[in-house]
C-alpha atoms as a PDB file:
ATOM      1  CA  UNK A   1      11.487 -59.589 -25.869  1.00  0.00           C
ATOM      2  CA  UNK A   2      14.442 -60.112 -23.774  1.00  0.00           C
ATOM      3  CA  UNK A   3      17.096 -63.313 -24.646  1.00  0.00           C
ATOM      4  CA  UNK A   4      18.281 -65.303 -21.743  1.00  0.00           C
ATOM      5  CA  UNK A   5      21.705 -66.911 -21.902  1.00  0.00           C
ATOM      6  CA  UNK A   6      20.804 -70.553 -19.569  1.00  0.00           C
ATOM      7  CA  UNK A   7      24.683 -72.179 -18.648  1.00  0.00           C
ATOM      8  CA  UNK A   8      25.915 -75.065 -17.158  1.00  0.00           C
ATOM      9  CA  UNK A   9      22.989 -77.317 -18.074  1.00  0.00           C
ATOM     10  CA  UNK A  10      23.332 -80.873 -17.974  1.00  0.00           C
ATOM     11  CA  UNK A  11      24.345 -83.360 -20.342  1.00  0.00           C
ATOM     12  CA  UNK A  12      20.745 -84.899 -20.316  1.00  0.00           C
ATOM     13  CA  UNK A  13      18.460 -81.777 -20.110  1.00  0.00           C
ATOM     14  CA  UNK A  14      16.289 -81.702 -23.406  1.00  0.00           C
ATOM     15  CA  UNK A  15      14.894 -78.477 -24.946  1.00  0.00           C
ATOM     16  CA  UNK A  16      11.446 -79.496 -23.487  1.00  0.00           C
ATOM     17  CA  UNK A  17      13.231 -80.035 -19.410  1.00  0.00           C
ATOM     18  CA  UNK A  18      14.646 -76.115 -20.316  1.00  0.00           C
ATOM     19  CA  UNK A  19      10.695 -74.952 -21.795  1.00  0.00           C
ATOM     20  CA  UNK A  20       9.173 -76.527 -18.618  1.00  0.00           C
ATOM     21  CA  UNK A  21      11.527 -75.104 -16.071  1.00  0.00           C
ATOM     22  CA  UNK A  22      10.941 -71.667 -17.350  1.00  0.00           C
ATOM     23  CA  UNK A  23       7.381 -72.088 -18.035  1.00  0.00           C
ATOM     24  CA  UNK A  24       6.334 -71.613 -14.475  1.00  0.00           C
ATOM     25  CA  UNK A  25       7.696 -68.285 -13.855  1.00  0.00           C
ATOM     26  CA  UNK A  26       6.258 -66.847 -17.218  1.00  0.00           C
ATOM     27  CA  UNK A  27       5.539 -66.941 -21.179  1.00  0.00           C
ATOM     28  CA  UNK A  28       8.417 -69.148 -22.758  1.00  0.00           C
ATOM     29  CA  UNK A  29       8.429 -67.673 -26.580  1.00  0.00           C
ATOM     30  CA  UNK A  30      11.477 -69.646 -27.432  1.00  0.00           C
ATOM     31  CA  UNK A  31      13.914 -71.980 -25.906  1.00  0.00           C
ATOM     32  CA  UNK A  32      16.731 -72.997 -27.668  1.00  0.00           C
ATOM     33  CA  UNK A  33      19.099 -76.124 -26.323  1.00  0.00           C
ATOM     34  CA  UNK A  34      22.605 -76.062 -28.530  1.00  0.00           C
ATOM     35  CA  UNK A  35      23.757 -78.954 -29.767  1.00  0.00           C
ATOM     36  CA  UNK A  36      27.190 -79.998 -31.254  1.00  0.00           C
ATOM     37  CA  UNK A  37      26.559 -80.290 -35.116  1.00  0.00           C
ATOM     38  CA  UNK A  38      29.117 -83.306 -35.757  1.00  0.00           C
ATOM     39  CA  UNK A  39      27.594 -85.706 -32.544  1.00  0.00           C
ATOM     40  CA  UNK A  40      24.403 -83.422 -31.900  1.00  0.00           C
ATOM     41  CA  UNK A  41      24.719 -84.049 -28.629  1.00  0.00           C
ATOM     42  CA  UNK A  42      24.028 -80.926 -26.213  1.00  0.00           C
ATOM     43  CA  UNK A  43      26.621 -78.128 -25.936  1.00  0.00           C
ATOM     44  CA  UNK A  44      25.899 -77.698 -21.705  1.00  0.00           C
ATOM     45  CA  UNK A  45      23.657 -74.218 -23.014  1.00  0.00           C
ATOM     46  CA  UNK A  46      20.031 -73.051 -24.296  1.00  0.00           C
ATOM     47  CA  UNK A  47      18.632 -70.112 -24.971  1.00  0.00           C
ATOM     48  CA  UNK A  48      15.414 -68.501 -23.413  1.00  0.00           C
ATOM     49  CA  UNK A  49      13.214 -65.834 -25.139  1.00  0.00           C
ATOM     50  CA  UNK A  50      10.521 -63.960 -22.866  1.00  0.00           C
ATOM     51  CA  UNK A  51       9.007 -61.116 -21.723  1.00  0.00           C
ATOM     52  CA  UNK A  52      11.654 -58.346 -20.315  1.00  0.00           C
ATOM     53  CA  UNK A  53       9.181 -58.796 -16.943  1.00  0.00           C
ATOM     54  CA  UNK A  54       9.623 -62.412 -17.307  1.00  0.00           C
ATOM     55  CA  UNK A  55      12.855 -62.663 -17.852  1.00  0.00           C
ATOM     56  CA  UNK A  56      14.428 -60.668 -14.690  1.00  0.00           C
ATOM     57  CA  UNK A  57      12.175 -62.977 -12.646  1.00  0.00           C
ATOM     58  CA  UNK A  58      14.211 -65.529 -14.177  1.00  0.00           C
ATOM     59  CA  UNK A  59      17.172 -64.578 -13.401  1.00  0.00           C
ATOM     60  CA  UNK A  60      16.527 -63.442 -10.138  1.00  0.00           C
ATOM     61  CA  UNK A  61      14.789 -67.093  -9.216  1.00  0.00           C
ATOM     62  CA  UNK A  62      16.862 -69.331 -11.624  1.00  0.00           C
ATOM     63  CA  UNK A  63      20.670 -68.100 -11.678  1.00  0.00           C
ATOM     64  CA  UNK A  64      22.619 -70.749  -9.260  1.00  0.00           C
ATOM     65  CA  UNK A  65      19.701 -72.789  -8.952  1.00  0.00           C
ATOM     66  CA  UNK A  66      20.366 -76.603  -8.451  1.00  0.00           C
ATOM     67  CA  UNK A  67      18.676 -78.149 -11.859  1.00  0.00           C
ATOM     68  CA  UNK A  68      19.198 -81.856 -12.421  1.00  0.00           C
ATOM     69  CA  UNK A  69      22.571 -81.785 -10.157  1.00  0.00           C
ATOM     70  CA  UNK A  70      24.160 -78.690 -11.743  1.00  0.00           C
ATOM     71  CA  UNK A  71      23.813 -75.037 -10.504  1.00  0.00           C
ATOM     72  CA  UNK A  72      22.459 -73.049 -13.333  1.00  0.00           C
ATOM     73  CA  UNK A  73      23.591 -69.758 -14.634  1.00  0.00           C
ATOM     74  CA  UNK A  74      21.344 -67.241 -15.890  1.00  0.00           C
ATOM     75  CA  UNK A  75      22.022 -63.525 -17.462  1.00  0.00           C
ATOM     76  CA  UNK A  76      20.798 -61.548 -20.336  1.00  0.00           C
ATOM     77  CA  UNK A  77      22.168 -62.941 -23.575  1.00  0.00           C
ATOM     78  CA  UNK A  78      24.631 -61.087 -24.698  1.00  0.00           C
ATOM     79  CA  UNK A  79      25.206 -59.935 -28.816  1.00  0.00           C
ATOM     80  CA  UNK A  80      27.798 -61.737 -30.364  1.00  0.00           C
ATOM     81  CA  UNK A  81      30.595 -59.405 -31.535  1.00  0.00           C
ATOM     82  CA  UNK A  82      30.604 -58.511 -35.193  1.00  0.00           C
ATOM     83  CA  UNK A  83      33.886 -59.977 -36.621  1.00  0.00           C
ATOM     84  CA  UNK A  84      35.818 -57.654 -38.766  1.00  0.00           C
ATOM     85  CA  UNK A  85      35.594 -57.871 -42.237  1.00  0.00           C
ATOM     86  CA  UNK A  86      39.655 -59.446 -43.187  1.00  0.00           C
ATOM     87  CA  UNK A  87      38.633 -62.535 -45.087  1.00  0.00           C
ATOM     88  CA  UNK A  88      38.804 -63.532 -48.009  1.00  0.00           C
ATOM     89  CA  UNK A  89      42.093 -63.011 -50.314  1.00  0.00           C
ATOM     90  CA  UNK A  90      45.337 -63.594 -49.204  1.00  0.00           C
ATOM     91  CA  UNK A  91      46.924 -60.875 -51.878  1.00  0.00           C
ATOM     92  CA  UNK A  92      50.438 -61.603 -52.183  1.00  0.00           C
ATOM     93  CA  UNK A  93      50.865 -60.716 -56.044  1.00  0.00           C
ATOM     94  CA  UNK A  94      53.592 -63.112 -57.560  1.00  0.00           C
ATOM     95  CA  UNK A  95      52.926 -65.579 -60.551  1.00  0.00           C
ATOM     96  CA  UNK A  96      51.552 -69.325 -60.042  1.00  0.00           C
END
């Protein structure tokens, strides 16, 4: 299973616009629009989840496509970094 990072997506593109665009190059597993969390309003980015076949045909017919007036970009998603562990306590020793 390969995760596909989909950018510059319009304001108005719903989860289901994202599911159906992919849909006719292969098996959609997943798809993923982010939303704000405060205004839940779309975040301009989805996620894709499909074959690794599937996938680099989707890249290779999707990136800088023209998709509801905005050229889309496409690429393998990519891990988020692991934050380092810090956190947490502050330390300074002293009294209240």
């Amino acid at each position: 299973m390969t995760k596909l990072y989909v950018g510059n997506l319009p304001w108005s593109a719903t989860e289901e616009d994202i599911r159906e665009l992919f849909t006719d190059i292969g098996e959609v597993h997943s798809a993923n629009l982010i939303l704000d969390r405060e205004t839940r309003r779309s975040r301009g980015f989805a996620f894709v989840e499909m074959s690794q076949a599937d996938a680099e045909r989707a890249i290779s017919q999707l990136n800088g496509k023209d998709f509801q007036g905005r050229d889309l970009r496409i690429n393998e998603a990519q891990d988020k970094p692991k934050r380092s562990g810090g956190g947490g306590g502050g330390g300074g020793g002293g009294r209240w």
